[in-house]
Protein backbone atom coordinates (compact mmCIF):
# COMPACT_ATOMS: atom_id res chain seq x y z
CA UNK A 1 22.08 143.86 41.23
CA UNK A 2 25.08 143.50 39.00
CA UNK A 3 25.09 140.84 36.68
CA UNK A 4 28.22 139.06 34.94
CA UNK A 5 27.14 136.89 31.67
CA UNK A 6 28.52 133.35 31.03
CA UNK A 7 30.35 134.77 28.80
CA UNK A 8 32.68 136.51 30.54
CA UNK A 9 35.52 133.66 31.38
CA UNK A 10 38.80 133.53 32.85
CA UNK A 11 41.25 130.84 33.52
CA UNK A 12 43.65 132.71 36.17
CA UNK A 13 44.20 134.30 39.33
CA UNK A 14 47.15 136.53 39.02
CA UNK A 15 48.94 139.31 41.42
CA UNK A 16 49.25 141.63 38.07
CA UNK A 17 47.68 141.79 34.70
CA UNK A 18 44.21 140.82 35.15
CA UNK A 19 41.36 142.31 32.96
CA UNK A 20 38.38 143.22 34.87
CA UNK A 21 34.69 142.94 33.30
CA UNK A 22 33.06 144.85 35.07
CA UNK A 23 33.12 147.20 38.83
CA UNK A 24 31.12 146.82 41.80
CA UNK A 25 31.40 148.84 44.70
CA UNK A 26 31.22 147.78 48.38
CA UNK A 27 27.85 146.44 49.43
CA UNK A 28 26.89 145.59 45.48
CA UNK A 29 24.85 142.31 44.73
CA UNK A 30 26.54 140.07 42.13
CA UNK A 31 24.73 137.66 39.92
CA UNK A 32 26.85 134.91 37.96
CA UNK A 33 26.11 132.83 35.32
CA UNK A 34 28.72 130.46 35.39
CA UNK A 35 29.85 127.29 32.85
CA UNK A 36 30.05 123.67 34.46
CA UNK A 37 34.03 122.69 34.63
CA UNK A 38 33.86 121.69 31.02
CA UNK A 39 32.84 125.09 29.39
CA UNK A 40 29.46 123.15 28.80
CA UNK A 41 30.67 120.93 26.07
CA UNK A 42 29.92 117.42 28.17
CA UNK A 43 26.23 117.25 27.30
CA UNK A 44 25.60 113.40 26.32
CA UNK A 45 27.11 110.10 27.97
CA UNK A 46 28.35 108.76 24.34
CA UNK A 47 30.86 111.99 24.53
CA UNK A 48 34.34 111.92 24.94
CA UNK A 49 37.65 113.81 25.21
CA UNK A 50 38.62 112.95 21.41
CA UNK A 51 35.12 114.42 20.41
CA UNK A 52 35.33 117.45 22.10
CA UNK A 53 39.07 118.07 20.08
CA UNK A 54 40.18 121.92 20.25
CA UNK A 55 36.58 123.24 21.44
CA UNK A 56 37.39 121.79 24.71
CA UNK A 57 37.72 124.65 27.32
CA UNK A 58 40.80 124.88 29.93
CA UNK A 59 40.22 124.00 33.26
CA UNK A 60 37.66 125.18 35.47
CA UNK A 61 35.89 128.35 33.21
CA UNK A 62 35.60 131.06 36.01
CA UNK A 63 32.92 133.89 35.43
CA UNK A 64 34.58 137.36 36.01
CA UNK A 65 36.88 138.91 37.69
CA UNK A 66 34.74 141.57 38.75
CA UNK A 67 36.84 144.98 40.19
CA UNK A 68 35.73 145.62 43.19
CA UNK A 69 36.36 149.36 43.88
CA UNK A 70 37.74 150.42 47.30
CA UNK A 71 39.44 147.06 48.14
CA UNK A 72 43.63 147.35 48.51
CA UNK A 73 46.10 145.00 49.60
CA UNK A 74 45.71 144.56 53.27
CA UNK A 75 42.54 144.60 53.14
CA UNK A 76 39.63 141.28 53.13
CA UNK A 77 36.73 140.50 50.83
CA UNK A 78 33.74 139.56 52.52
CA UNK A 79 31.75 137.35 49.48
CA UNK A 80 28.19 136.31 51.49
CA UNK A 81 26.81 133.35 49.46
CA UNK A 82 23.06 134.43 49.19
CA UNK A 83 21.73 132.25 46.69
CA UNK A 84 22.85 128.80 44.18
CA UNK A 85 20.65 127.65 41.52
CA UNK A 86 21.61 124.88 40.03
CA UNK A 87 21.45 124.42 36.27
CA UNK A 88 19.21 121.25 34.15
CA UNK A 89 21.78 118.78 34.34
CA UNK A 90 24.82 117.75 35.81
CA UNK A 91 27.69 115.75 34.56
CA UNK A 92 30.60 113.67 35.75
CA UNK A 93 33.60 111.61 33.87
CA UNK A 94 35.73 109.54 34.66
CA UNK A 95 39.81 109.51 32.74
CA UNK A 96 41.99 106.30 33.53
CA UNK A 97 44.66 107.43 35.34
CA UNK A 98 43.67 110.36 36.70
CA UNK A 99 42.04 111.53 40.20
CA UNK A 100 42.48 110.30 43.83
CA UNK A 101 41.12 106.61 42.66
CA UNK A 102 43.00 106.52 39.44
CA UNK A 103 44.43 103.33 39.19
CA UNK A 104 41.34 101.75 39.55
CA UNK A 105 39.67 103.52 36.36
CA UNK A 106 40.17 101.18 32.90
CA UNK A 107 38.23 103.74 30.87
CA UNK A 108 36.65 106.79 29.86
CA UNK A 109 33.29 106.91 31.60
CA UNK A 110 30.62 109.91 31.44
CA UNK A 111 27.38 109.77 33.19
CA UNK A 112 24.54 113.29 32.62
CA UNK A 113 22.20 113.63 35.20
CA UNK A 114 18.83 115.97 35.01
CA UNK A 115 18.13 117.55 37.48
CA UNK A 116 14.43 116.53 39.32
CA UNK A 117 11.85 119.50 40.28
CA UNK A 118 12.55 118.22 43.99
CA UNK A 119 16.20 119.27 43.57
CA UNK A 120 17.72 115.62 43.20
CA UNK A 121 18.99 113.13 40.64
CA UNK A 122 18.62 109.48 40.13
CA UNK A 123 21.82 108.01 40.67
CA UNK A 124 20.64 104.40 39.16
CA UNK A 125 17.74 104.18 41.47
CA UNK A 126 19.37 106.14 44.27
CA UNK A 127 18.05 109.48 44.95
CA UNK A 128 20.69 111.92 46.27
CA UNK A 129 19.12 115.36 47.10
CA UNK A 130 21.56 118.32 46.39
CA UNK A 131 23.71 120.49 48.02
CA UNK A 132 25.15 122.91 45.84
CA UNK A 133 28.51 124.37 46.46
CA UNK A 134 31.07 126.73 44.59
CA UNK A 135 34.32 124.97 43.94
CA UNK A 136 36.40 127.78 42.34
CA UNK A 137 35.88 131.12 44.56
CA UNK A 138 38.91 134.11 45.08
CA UNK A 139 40.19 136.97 44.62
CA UNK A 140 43.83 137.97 42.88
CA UNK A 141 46.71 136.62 44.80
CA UNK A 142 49.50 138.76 46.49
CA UNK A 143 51.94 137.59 44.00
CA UNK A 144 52.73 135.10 41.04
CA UNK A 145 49.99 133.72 39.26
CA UNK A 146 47.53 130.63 39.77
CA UNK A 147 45.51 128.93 36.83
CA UNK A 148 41.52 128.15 37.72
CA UNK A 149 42.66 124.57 38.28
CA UNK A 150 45.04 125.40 41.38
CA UNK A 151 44.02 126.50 45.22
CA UNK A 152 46.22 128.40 47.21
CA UNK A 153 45.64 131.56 49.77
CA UNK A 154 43.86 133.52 47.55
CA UNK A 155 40.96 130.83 47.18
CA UNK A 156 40.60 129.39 43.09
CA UNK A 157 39.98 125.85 43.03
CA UNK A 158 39.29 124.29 46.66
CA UNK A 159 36.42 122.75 46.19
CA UNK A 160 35.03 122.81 49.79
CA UNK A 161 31.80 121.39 49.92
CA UNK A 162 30.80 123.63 53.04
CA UNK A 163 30.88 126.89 50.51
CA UNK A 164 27.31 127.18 49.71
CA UNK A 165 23.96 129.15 50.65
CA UNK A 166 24.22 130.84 53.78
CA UNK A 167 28.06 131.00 54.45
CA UNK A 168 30.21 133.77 53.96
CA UNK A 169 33.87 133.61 52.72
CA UNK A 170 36.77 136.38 53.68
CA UNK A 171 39.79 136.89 51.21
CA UNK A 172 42.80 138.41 51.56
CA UNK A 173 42.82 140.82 49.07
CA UNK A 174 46.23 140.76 47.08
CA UNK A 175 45.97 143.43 44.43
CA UNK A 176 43.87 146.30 43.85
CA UNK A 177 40.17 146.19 43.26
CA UNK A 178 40.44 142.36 44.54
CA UNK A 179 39.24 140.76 41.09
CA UNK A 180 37.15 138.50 42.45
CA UNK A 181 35.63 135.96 40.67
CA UNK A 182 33.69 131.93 40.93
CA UNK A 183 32.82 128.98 38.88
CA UNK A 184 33.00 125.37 39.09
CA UNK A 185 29.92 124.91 40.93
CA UNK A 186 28.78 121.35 41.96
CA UNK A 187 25.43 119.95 42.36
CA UNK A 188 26.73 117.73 44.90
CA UNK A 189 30.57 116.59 46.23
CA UNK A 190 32.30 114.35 48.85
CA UNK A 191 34.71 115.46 50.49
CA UNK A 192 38.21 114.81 48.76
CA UNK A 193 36.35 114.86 45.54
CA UNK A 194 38.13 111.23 44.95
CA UNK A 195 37.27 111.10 41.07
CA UNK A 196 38.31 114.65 40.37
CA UNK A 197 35.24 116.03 39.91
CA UNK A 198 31.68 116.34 41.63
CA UNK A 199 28.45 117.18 40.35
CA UNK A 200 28.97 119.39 37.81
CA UNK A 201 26.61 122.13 36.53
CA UNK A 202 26.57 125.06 35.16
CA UNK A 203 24.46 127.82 37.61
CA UNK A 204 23.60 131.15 38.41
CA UNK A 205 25.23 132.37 41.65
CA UNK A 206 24.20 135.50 43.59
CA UNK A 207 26.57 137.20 46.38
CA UNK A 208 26.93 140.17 48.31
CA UNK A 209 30.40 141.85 48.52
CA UNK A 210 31.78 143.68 51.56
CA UNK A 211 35.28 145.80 51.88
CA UNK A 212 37.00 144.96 55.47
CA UNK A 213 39.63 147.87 55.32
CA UNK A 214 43.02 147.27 57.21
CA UNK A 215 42.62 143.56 58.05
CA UNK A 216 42.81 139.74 57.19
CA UNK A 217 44.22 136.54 57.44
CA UNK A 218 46.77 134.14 55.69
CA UNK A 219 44.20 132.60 53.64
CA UNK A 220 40.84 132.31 53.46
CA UNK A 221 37.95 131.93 56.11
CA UNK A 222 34.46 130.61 55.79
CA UNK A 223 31.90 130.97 58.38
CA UNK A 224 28.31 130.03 58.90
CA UNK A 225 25.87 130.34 61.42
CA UNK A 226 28.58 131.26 63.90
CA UNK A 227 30.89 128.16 62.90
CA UNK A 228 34.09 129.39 61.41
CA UNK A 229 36.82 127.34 59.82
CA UNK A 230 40.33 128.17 57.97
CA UNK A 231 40.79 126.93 54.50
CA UNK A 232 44.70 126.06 53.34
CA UNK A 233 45.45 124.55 50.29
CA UNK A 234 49.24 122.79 49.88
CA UNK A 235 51.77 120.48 48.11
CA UNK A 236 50.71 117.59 51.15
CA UNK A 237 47.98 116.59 52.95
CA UNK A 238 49.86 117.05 56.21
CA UNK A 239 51.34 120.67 54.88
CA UNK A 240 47.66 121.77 54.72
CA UNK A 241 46.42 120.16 57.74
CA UNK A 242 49.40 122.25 59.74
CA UNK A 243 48.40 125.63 57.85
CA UNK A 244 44.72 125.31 58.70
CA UNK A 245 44.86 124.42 62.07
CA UNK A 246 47.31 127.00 62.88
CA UNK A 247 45.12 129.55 60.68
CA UNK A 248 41.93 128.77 63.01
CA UNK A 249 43.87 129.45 66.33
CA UNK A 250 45.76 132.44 64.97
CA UNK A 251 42.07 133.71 63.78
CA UNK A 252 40.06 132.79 67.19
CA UNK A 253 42.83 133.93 69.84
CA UNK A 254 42.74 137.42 69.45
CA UNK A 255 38.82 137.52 69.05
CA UNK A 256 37.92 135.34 71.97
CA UNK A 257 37.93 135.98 75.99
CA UNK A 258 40.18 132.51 76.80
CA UNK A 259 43.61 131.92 77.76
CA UNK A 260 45.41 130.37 74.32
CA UNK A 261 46.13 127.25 76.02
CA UNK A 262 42.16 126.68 77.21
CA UNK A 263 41.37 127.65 73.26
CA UNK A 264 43.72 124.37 72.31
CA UNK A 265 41.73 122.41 74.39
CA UNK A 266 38.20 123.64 73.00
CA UNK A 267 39.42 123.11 69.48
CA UNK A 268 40.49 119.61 70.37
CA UNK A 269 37.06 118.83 71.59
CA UNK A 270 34.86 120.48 68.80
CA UNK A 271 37.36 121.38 65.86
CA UNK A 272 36.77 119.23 62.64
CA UNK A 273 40.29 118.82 60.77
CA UNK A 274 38.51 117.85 56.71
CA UNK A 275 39.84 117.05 53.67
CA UNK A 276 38.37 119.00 51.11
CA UNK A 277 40.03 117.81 47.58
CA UNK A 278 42.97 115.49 46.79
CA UNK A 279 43.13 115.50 43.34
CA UNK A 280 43.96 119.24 42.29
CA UNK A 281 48.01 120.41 41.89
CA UNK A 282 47.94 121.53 45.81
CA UNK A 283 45.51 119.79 48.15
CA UNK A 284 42.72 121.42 50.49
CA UNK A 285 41.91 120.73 54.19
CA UNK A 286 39.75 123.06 56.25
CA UNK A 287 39.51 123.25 60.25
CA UNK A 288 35.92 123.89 61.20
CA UNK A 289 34.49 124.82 64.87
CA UNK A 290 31.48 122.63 65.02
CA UNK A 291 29.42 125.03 67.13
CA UNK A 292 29.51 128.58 67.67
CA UNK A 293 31.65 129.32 70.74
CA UNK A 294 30.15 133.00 71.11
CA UNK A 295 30.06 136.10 69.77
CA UNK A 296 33.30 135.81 67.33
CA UNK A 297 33.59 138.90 64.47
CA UNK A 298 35.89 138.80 61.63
């Protein structure tokens, strides 16, 4: 197992220039120790953005970007999600004016919960069980440059709640050796993430990386337990919704034994069209199958 240190932080995903910190090879085990979205700094309720000053980080402190050796452009990163364990504590704020409810927020607001044994936290007598997910996840893009804060077909910052334990996400690989890298992890999330963030929590994130030579998609695709889904992030709602749903057909046509028009029909009886975030510079929506529909490979 390979192991990349808190410490090592970046705050981009970009086609050229990117400084690896460390190699794995196909196959390798990765352990990260990640930062919560706020580099850590949001530890008490009475805290806010004036107290932080110039120690507070960018957005969205990404652990990496590992150089993955083997992987070119044309290629796909396999990243299997093996295991998520959640840090003490998670934290959440609220900024007037800002996020997909932001007209309704009149002030700065921070709330810190621990984290119980039994893997939940008291929301003021509520107890919500977790389900930890990765919101920042990708790989170098196949051109220009995207900060941690910003989704796109490369991965970075889409903050689908499905990418946890057990799935497995395929990149396109845009540059050489991939630099892959994660952060943002939440201890819990809704889907848009209305208030701009979710659970947040630092954690320590193993996965197992795979080289697919010669082949992917137009973004990226998550799949779990035989349900697969296309992830597109855009400048609309309704500019993502188009790219994912054409993403999952393109992706299931050539790997399944039906006519193109009876695979419409199936995916308008057991296709899920999500929102996944509205509150980052391009939106997220994902397309999911429901159920497994047979034997599909990437």
């Amino acid at each position: 197992m390979i192991e990349i240190g808190r410490e090592n932080q970046f705050y981009g995903f970009a086609h050229e220039g990117m400084q690896a910190c460390c190699t794995a090879r196909d196959g390798d085990v990765l352990r990260f120790h990640t930062q919560d979205c706020y580099g850590d700094l949001l530890t008490r309720e009475d805290i806010r953005r004036a107290d932080i000053g110039d120690r507070a980080p960018k957005f969205n402190p990404t652990t990496g970007p590992v150089y993955i050796e083997g992987a070119n452009p044309g290629d796909t990163l396999a990243v299997e999600i093996l295991d998520i364990v959640p840090g003490a504590r998670g934290a959440m704020r609220l900024t007037p004016g800002v996020g997909g409810l932001a007209d309704a927020v009149e002030r700065e607001h921070v709330r810190i919960f621990p984290i119980g044994a039994d893997g939940t936290i008291d929301f003021d007598g509520l107890r919500l069980a977790l389900e930890p997910m990765i919101g920042v996840i990708g790989v170098a893009p196949r051109a220009g440059a995207y900060d941690t804060d910003t989704p796109h077909q490369h991965g970075g910052n889409m903050d689908n709640r499905c990418i946890g334990k057990g799935c497995t996400v395929y990149f396109p690989v845009g540059a050489q050796g991939a630099y892959f890298g994660l952060g943002d992890v939440h201890g819990l999330m809704g889907d848009g993430e209305v208030c701009i963030c979710g659970l947040e929590m630092a954690a320590t994130v193993d996965v197992r990386v795979r080289v697919i030579p010669g082949r992917q998609e137009g973004c990226p695709i998550w799949e779990k337990d035989g349900r697969w889904a296309a992830m597109y992030s855009a400048e609309t709602l309704d500019e993502a919704a188009r790219g994912a749903r054409y993403a999952l057909l393109n992706f299931l046509a050539p790997r399944v034994a039906l006519p193109k028009e009876e695979l419409i029909l199936l995916l308008s009886l057991i296709g899920d069209l999500s929102v996944c975030q509205v509150v980052d510079p391009l939106q997220t929506v994902r397309f999911s199958l429901r159920r497994p529909i047979g034997e599909v490979r990437f």
